[in-house]
PDB file of N, CA and C in Angstrom:
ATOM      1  N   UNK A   1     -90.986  93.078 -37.543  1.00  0.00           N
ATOM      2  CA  UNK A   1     -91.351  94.338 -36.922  1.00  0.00           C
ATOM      3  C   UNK A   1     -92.607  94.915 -37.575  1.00  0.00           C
ATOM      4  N   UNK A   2     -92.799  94.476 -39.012  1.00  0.00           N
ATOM      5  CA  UNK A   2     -93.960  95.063 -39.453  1.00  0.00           C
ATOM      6  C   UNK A   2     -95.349  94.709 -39.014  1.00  0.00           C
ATOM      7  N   UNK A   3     -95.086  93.348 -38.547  1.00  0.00           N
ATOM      8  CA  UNK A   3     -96.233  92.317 -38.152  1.00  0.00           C
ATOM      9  C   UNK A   3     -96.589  93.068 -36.910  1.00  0.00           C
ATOM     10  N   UNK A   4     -95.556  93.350 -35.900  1.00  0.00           N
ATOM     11  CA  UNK A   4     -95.872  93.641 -34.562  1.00  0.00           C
ATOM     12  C   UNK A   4     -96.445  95.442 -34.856  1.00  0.00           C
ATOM     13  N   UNK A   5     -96.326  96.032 -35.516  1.00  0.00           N
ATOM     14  CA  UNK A   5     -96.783  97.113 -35.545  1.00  0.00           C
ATOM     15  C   UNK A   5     -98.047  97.152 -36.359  1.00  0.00           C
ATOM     16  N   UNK A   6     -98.236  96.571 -37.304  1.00  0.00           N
ATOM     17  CA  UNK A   6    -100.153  95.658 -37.630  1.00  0.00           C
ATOM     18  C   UNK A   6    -100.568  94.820 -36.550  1.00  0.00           C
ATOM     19  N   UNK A   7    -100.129  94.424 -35.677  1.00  0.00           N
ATOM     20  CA  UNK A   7    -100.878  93.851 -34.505  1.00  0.00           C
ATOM     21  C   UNK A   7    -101.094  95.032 -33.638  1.00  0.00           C
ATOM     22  N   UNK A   8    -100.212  96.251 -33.381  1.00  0.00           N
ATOM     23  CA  UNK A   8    -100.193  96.790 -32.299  1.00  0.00           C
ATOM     24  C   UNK A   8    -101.127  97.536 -33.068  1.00  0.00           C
ATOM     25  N   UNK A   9    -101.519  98.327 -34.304  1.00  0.00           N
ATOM     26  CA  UNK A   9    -102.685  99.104 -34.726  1.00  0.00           C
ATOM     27  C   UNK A   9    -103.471  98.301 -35.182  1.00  0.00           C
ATOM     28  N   UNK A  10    -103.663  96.871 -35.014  1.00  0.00           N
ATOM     29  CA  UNK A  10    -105.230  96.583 -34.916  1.00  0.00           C
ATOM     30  C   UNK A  10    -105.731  96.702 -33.510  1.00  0.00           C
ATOM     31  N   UNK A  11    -104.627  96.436 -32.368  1.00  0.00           N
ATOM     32  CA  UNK A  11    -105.116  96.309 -31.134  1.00  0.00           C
ATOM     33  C   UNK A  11    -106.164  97.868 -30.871  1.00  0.00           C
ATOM     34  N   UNK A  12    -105.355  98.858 -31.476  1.00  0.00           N
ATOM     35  CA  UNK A  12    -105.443 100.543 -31.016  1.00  0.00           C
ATOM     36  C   UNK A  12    -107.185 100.945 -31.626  1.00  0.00           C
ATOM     37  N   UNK A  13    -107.168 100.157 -32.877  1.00  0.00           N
ATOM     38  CA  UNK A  13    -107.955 100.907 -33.733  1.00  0.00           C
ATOM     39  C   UNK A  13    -109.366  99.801 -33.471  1.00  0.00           C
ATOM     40  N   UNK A  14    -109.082  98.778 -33.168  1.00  0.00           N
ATOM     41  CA  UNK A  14    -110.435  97.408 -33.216  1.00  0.00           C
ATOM     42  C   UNK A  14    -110.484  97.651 -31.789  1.00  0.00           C
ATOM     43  N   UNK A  15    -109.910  97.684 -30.540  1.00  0.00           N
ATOM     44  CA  UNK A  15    -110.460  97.616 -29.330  1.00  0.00           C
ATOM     45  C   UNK A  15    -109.749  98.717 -28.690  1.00  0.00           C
ATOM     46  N   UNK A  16    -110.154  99.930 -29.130  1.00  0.00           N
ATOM     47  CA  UNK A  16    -110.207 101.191 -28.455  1.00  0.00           C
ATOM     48  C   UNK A  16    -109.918 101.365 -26.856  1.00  0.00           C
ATOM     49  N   UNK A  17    -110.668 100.594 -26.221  1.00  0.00           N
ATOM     50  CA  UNK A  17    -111.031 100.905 -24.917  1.00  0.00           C
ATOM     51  C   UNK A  17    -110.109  99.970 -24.022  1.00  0.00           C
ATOM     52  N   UNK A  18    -109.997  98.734 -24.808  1.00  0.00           N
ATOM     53  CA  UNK A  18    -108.846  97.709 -24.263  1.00  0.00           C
ATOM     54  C   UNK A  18    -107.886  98.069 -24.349  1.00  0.00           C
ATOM     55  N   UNK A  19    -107.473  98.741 -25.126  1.00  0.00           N
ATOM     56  CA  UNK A  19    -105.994  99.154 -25.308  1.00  0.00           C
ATOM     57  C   UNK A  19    -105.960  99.829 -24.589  1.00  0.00           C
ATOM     58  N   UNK A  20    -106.137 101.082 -23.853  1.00  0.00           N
ATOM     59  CA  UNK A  20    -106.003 101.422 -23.062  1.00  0.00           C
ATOM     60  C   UNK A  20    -105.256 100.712 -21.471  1.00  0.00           C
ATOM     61  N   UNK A  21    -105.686  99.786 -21.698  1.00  0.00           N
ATOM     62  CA  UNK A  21    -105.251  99.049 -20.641  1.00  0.00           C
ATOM     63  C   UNK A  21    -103.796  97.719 -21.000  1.00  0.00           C
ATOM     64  N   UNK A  22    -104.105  97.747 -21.871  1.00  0.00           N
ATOM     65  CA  UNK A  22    -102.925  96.898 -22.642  1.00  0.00           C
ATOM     66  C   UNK A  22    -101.524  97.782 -23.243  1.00  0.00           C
ATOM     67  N   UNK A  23    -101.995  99.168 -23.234  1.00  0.00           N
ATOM     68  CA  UNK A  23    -100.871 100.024 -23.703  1.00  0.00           C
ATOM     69  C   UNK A  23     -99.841 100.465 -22.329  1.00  0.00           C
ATOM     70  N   UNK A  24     -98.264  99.555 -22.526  1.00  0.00           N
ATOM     71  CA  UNK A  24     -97.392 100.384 -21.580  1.00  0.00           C
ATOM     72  C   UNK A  24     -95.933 100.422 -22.242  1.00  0.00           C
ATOM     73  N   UNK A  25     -95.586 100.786 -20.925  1.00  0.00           N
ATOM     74  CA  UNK A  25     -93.776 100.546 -21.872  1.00  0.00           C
ATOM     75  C   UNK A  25     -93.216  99.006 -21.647  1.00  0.00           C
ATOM     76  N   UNK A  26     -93.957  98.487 -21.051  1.00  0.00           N
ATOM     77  CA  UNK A  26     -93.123  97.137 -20.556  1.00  0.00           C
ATOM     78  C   UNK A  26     -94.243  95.880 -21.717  1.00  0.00           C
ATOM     79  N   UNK A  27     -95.603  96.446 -22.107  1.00  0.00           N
ATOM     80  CA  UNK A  27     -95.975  95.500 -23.337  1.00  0.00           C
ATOM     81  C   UNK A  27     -95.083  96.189 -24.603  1.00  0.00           C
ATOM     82  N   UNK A  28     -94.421  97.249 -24.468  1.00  0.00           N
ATOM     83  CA  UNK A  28     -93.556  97.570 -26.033  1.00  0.00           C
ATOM     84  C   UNK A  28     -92.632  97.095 -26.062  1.00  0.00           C
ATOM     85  N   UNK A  29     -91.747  97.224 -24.705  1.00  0.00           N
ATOM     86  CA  UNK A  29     -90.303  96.173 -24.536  1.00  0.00           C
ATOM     87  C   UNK A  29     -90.730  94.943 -24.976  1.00  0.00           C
ATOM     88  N   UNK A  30     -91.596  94.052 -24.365  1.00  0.00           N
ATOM     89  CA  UNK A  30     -92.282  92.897 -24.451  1.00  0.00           C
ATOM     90  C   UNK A  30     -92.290  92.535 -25.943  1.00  0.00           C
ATOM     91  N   UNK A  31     -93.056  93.118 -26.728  1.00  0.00           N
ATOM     92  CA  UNK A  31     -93.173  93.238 -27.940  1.00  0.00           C
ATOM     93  C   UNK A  31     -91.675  93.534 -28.968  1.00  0.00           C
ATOM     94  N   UNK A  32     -90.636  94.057 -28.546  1.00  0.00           N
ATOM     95  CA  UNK A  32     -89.594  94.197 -29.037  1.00  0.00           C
ATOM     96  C   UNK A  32     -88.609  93.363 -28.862  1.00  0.00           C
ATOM     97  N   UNK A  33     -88.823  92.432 -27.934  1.00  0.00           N
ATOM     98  CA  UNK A  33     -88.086  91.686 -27.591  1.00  0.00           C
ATOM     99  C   UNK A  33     -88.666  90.229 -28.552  1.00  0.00           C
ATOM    100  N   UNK A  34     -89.989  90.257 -28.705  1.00  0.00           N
ATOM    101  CA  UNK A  34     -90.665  89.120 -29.297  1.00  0.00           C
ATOM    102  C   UNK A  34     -90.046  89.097 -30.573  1.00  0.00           C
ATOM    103  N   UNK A  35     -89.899  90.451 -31.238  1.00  0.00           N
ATOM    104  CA  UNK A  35     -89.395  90.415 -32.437  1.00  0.00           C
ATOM    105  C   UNK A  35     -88.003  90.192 -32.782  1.00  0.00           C
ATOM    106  N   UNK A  36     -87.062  90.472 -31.949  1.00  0.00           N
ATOM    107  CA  UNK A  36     -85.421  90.382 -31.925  1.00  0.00           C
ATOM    108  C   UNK A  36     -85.331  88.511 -31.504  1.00  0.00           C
ATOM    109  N   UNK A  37     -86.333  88.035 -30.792  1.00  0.00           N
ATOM    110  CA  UNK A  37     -86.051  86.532 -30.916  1.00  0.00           C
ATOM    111  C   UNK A  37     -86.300  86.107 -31.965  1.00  0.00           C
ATOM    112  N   UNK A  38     -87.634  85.950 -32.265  1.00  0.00           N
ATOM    113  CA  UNK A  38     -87.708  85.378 -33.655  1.00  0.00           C
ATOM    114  C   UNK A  38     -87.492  86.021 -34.605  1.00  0.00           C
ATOM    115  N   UNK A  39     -86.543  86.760 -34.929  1.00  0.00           N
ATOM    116  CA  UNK A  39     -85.515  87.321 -35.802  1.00  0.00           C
ATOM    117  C   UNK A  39     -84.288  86.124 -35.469  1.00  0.00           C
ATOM    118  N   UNK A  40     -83.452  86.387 -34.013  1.00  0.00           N
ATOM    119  CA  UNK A  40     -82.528  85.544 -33.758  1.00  0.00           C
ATOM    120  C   UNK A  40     -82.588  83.941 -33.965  1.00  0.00           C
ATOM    121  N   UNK A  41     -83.568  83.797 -33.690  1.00  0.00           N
ATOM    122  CA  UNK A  41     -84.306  82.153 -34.357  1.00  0.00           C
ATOM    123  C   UNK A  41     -83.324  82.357 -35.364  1.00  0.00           C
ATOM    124  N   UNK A  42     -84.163  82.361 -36.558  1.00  0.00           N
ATOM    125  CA  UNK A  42     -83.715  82.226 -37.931  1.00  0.00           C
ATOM    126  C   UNK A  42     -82.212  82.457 -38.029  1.00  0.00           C
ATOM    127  N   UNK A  43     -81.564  83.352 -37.779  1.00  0.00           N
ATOM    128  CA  UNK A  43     -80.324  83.845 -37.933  1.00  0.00           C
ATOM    129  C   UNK A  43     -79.295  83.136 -37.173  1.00  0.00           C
ATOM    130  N   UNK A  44     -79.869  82.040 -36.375  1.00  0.00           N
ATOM    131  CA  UNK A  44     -79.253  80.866 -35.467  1.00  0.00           C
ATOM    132  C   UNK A  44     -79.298  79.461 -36.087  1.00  0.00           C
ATOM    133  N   UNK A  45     -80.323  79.363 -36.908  1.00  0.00           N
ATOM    134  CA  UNK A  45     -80.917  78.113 -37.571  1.00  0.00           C
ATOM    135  C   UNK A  45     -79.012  77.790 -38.485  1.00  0.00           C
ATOM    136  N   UNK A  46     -78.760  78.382 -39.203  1.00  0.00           N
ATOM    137  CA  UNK A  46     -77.616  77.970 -39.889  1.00  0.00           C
ATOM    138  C   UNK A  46     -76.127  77.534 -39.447  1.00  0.00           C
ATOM    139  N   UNK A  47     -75.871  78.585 -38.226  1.00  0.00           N
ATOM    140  CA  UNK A  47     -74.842  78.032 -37.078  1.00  0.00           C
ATOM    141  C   UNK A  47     -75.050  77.091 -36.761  1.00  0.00           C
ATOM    142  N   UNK A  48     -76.217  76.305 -36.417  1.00  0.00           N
ATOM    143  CA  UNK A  48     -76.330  75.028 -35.700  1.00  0.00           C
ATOM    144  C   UNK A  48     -76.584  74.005 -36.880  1.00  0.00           C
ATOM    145  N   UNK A  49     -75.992  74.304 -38.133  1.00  0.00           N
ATOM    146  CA  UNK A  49     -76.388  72.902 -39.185  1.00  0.00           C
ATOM    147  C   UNK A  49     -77.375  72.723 -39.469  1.00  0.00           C
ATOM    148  N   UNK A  50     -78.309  73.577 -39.352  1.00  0.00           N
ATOM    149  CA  UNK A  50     -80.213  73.360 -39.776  1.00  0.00           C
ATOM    150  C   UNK A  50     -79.885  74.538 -41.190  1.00  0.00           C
ATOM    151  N   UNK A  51     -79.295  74.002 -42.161  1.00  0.00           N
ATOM    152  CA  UNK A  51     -79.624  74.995 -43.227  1.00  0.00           C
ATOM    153  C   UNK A  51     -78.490  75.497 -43.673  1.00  0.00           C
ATOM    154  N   UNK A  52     -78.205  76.503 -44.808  1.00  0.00           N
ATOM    155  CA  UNK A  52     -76.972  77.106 -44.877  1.00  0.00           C
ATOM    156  C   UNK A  52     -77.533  78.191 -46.062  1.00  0.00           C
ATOM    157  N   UNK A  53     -76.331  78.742 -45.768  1.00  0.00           N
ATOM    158  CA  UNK A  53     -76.339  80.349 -47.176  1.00  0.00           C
ATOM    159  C   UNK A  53     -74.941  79.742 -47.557  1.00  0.00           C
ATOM    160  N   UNK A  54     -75.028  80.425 -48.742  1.00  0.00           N
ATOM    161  CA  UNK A  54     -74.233  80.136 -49.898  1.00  0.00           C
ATOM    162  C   UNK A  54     -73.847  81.646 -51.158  1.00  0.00           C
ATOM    163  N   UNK A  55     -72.920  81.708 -51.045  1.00  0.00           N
ATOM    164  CA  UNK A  55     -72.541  82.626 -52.145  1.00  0.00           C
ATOM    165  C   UNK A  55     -73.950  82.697 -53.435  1.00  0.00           C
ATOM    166  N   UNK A  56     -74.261  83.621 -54.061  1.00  0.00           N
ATOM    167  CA  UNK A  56     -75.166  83.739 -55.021  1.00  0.00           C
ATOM    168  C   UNK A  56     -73.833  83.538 -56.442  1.00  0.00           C
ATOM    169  N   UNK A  57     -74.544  83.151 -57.592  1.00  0.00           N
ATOM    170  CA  UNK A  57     -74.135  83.194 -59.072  1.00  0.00           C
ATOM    171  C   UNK A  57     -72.521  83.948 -58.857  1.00  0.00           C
ATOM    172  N   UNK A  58     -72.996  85.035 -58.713  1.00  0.00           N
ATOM    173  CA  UNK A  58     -71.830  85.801 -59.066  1.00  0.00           C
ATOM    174  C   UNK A  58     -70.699  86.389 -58.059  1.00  0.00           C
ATOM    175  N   UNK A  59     -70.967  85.822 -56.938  1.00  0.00           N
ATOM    176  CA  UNK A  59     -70.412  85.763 -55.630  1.00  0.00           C
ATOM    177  C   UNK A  59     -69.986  87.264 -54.769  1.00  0.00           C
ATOM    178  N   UNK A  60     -71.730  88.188 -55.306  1.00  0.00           N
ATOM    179  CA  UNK A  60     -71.591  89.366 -54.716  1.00  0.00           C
ATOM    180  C   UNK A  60     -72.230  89.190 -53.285  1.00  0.00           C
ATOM    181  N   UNK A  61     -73.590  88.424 -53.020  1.00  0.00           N
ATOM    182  CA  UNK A  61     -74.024  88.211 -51.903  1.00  0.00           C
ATOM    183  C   UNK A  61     -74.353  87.202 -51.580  1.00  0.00           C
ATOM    184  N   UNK A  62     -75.236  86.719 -50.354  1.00  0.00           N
ATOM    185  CA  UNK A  62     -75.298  85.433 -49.975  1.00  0.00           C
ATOM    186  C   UNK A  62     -76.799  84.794 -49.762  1.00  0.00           C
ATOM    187  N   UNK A  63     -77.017  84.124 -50.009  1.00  0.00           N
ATOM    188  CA  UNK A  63     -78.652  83.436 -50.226  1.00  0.00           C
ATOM    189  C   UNK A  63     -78.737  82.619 -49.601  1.00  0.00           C
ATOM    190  N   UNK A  64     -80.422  81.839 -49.649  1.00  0.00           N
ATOM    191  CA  UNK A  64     -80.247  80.275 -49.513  1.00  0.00           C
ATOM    192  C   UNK A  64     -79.758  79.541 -49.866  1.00  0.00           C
ATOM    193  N   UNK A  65     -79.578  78.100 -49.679  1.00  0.00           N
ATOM    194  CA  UNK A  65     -78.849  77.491 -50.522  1.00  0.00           C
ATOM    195  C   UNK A  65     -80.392  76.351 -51.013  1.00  0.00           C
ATOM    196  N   UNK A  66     -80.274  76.518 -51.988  1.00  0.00           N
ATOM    197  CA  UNK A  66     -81.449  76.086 -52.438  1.00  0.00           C
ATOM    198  C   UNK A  66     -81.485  74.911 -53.380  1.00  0.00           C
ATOM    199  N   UNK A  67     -79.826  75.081 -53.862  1.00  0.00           N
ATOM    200  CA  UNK A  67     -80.168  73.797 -54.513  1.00  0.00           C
ATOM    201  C   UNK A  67     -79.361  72.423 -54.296  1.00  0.00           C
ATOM    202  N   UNK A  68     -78.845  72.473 -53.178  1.00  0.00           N
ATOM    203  CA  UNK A  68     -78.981  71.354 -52.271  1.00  0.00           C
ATOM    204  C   UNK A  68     -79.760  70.367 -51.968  1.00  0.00           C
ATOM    205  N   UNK A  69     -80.167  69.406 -52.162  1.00  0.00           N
ATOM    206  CA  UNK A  69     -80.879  68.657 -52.309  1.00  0.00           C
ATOM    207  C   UNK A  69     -81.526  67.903 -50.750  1.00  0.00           C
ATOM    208  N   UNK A  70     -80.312  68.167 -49.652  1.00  0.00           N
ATOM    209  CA  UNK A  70     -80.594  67.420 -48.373  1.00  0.00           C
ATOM    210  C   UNK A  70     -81.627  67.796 -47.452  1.00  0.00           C
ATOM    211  N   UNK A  71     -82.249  66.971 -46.329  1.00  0.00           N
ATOM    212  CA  UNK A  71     -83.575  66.700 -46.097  1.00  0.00           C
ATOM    213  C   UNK A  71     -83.727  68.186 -45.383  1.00  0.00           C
ATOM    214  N   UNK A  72     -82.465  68.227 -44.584  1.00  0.00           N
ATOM    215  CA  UNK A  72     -81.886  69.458 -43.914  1.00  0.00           C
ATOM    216  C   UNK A  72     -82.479  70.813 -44.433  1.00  0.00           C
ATOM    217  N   UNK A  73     -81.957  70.808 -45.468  1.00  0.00           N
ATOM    218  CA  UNK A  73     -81.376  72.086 -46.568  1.00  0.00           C
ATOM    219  C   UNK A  73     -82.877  72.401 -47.104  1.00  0.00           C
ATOM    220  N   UNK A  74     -83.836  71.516 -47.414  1.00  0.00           N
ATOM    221  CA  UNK A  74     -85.239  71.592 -48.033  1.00  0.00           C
ATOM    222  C   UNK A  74     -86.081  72.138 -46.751  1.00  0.00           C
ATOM    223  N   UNK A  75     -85.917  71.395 -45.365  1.00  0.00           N
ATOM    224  CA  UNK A  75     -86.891  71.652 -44.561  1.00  0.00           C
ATOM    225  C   UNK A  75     -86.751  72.974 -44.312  1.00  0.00           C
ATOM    226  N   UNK A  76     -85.140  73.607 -43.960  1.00  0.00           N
ATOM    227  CA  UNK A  76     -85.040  75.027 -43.427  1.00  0.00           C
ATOM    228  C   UNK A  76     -85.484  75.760 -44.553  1.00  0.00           C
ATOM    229  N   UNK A  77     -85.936  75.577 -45.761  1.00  0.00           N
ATOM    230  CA  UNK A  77     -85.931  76.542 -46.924  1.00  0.00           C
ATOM    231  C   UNK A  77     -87.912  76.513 -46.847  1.00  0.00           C
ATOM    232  N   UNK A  78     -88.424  75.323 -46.304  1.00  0.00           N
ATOM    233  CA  UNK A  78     -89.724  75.457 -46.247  1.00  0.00           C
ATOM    234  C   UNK A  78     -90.273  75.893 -44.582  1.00  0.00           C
ATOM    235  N   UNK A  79     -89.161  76.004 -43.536  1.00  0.00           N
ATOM    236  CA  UNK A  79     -89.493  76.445 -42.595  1.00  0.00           C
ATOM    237  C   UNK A  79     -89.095  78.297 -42.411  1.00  0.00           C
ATOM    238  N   UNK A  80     -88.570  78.594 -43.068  1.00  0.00           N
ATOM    239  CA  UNK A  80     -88.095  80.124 -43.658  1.00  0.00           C
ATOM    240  C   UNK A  80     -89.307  80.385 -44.570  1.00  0.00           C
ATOM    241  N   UNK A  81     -89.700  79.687 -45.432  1.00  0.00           N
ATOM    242  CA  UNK A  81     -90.748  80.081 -46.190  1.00  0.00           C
ATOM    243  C   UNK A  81     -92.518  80.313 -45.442  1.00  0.00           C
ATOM    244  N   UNK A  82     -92.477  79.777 -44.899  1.00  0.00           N
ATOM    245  CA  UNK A  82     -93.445  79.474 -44.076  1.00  0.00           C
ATOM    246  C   UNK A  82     -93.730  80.317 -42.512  1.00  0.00           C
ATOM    247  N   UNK A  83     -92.830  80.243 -41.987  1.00  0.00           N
ATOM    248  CA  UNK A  83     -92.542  81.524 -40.329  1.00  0.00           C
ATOM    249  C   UNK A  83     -92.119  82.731 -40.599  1.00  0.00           C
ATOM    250  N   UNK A  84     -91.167  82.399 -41.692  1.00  0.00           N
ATOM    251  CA  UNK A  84     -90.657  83.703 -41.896  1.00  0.00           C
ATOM    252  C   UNK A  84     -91.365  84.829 -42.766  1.00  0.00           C
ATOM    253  N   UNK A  85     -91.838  84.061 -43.952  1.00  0.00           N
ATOM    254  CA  UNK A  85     -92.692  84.598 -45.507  1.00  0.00           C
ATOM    255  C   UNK A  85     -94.690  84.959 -45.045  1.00  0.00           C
ATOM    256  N   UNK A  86     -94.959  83.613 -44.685  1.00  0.00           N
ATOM    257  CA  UNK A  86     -96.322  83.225 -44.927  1.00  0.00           C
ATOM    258  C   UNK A  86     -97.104  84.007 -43.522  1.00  0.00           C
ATOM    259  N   UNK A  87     -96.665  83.269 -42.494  1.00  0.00           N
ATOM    260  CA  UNK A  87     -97.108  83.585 -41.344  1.00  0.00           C
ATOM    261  C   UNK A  87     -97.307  85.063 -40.877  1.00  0.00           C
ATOM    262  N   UNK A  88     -96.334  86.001 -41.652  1.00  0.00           N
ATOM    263  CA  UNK A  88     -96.118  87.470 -41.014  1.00  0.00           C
ATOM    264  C   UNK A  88     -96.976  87.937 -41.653  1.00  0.00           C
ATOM    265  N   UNK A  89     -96.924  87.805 -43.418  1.00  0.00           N
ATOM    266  CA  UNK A  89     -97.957  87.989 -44.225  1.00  0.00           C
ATOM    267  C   UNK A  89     -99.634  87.949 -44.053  1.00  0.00           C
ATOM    268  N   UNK A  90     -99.749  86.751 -43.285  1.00  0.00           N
ATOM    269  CA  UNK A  90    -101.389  86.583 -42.996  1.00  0.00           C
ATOM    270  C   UNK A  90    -101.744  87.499 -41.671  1.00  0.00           C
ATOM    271  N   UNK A  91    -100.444  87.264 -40.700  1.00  0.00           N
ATOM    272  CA  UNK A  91    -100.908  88.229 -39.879  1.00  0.00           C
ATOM    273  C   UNK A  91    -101.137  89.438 -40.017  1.00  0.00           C
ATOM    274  N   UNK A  92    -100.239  90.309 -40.940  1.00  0.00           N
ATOM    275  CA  UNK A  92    -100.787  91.943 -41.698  1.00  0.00           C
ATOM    276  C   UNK A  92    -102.078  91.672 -42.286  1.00  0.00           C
ATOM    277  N   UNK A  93    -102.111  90.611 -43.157  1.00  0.00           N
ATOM    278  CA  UNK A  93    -103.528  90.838 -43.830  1.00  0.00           C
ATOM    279  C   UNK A  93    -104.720  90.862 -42.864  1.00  0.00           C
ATOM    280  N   UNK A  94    -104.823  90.192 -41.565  1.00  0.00           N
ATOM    281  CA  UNK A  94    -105.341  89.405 -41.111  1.00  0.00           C
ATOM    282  C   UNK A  94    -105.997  90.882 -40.382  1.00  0.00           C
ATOM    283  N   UNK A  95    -104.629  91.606 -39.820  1.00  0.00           N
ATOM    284  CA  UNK A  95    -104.967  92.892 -39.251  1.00  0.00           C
ATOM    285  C   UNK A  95    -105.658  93.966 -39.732  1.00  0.00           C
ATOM    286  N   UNK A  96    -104.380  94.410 -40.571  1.00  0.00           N
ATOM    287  CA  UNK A  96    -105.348  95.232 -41.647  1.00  0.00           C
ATOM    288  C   UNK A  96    -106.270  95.047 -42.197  1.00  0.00           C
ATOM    289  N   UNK A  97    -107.169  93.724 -42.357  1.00  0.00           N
ATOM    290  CA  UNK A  97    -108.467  93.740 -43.192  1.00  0.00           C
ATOM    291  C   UNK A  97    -109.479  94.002 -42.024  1.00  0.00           C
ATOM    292  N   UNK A  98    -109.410  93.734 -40.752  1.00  0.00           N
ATOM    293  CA  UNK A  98    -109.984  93.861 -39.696  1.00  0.00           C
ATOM    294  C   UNK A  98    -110.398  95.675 -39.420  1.00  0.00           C
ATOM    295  N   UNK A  99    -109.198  96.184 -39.647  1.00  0.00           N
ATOM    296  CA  UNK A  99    -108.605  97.742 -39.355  1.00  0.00           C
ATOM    297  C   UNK A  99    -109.764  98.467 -40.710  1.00  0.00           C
ATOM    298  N   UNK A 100    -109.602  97.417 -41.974  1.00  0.00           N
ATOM    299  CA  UNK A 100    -110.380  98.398 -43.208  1.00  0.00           C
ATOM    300  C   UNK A 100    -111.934  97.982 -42.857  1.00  0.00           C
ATOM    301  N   UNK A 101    -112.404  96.525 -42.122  1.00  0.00           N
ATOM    302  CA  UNK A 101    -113.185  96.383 -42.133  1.00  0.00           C
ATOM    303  C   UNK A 101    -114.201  97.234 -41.373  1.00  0.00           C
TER     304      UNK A 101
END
């Protein structure tokens, strides 16, 4: 959600005049809906055997399971790291440096 709201104020603040035309309620639904999937992505990845959580140390909450060794268990921990971590990240920066620029 943070990503989509640094996309939606670079759109506002870098193309003023476009937005205008790009601003409605059905690109915000649009946009809210983009985010509740790929939210649901991830939060589906483990039901279907692509990955798992696991009790932490002290068995107050639940984590990756990280130290699992299987091909499985590594890829979802570098595909979480990566869509989930990296990608949202560059896109804020990507925005906001545009927005300071």
């Amino acid at each position: 959600s943070m990503t989509m709201i640094a996309y939606d104020r670079y759109v506002m603040i870098c193309f003023p005049l476009e937005s205008l035309v790009l601003t409605s309620h059905r690109r915000s639904l649009g946009l809210i809906c983009i985010v509740w999937a790929y939210s649901a992505f991830f939060a589906v990845l483990p039901l279907v055997g692509y990955g798992q959580f696991v009790l932490d140390g002290f068995g107050t909450y639940c984590t990756f399971d990280y130290r699992t060794q299987s091909i499985r268990t590594r890829t979802f921990l570098i595909t979480m790291y990566l869509l989930g971590f990296l990608v949202p990240v560059g896109i804020n920066c990507f925005c906001y440096s545009w927005i300071y620029h």
